[in-house]
Protein backbone atom coordinates (compact mmCIF):
# COMPACT_ATOMS: atom_id res chain seq x y z
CA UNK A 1 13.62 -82.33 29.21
CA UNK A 2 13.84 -85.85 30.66
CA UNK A 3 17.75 -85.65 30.33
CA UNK A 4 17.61 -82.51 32.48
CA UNK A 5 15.38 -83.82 35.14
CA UNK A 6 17.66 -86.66 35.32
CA UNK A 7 20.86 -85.00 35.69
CA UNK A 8 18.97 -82.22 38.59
CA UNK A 9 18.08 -85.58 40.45
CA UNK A 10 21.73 -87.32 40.28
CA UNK A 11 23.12 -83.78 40.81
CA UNK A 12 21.31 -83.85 44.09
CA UNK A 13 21.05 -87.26 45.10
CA UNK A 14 25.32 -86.66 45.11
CA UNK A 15 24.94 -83.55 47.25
CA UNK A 16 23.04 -85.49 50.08
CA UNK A 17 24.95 -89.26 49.58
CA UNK A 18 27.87 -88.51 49.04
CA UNK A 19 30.18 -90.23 46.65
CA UNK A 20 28.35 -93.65 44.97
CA UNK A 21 28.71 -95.85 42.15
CA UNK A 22 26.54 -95.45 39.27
CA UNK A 23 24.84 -98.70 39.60
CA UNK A 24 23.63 -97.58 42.93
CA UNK A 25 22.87 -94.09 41.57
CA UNK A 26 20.49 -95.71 39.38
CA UNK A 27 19.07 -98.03 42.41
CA UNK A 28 18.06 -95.51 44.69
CA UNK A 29 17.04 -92.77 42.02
CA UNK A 30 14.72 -95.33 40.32
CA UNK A 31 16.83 -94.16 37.12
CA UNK A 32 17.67 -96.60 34.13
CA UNK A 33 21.23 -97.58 34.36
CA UNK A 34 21.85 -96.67 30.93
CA UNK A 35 20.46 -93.40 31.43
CA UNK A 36 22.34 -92.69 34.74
CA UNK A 37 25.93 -93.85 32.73
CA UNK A 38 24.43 -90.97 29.79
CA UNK A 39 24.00 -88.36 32.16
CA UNK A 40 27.07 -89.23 34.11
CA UNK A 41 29.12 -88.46 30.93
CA UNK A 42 27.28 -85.83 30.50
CA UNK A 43 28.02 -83.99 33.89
CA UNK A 44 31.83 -85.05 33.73
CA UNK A 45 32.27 -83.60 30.68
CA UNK A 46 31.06 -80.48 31.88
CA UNK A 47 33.10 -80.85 34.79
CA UNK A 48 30.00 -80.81 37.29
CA UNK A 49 31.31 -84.01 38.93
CA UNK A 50 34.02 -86.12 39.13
CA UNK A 51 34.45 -89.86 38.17
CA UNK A 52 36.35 -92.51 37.40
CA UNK A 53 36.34 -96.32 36.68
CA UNK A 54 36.02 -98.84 39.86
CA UNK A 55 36.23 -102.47 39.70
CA UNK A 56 34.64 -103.95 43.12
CA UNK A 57 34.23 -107.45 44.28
CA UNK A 58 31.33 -108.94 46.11
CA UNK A 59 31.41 -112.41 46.38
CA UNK A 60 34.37 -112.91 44.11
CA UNK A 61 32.73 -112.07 41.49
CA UNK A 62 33.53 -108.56 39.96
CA UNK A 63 31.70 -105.14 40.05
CA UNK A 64 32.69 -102.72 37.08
CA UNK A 65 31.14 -99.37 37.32
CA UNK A 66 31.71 -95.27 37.95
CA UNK A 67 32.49 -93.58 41.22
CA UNK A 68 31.18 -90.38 40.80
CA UNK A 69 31.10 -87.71 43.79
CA UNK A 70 30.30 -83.77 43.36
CA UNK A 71 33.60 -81.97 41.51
CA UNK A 72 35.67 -80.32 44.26
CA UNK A 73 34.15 -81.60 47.19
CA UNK A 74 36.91 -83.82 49.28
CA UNK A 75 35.59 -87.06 51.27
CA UNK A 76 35.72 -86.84 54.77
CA UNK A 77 39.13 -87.96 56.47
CA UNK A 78 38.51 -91.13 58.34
CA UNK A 79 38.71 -91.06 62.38
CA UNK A 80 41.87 -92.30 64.53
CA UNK A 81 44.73 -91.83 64.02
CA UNK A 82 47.17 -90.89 60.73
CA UNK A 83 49.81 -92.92 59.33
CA UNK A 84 53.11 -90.45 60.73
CA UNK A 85 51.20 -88.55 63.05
CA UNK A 86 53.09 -87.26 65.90
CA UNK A 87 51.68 -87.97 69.37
């Protein structure tokens, strides 16, 4: 039951944010980490969402975690202008 409430809240915390990492996920959903990397799994597995393995640095120091973002849903393209573009 708790598992399922937790994976309807991640589900649509994605749908409004966007692609995140779990840790903040689990900051902003007031989620356990552990249980947001369980339910994460979880959803991948059943192909609900899409993820992979990020290494980020603030500070120097490193920042392992999951990228996760709603399966087939395609970022945004960034503004300006396009590496080959033709004017």
């Amino acid at each position: 039951m708790v598992f399922r409430m937790s994976a309807a809240a991640i589900l649509q915390y994605l749908k409004i944010n966007g692609q995140k990492l779990d840790s903040e996920i689990a900051a902003d959903t007031g989620i356990s980490l552990p249980t947001v990397r369980a339910v994460l799994s979880h959803l991948s597995a059943q192909g609900e969402i899409s993820s992979c393995a990020v290494t980020r640095y603030t500070d120097g120091h490193p920042i392992e975690g999951r990228l996760c973002r709603i399966a087939g849903s395609i970022p945004p393209k960034a503004p300006g202008r396009k590496p080959g573009a033709k004017t």
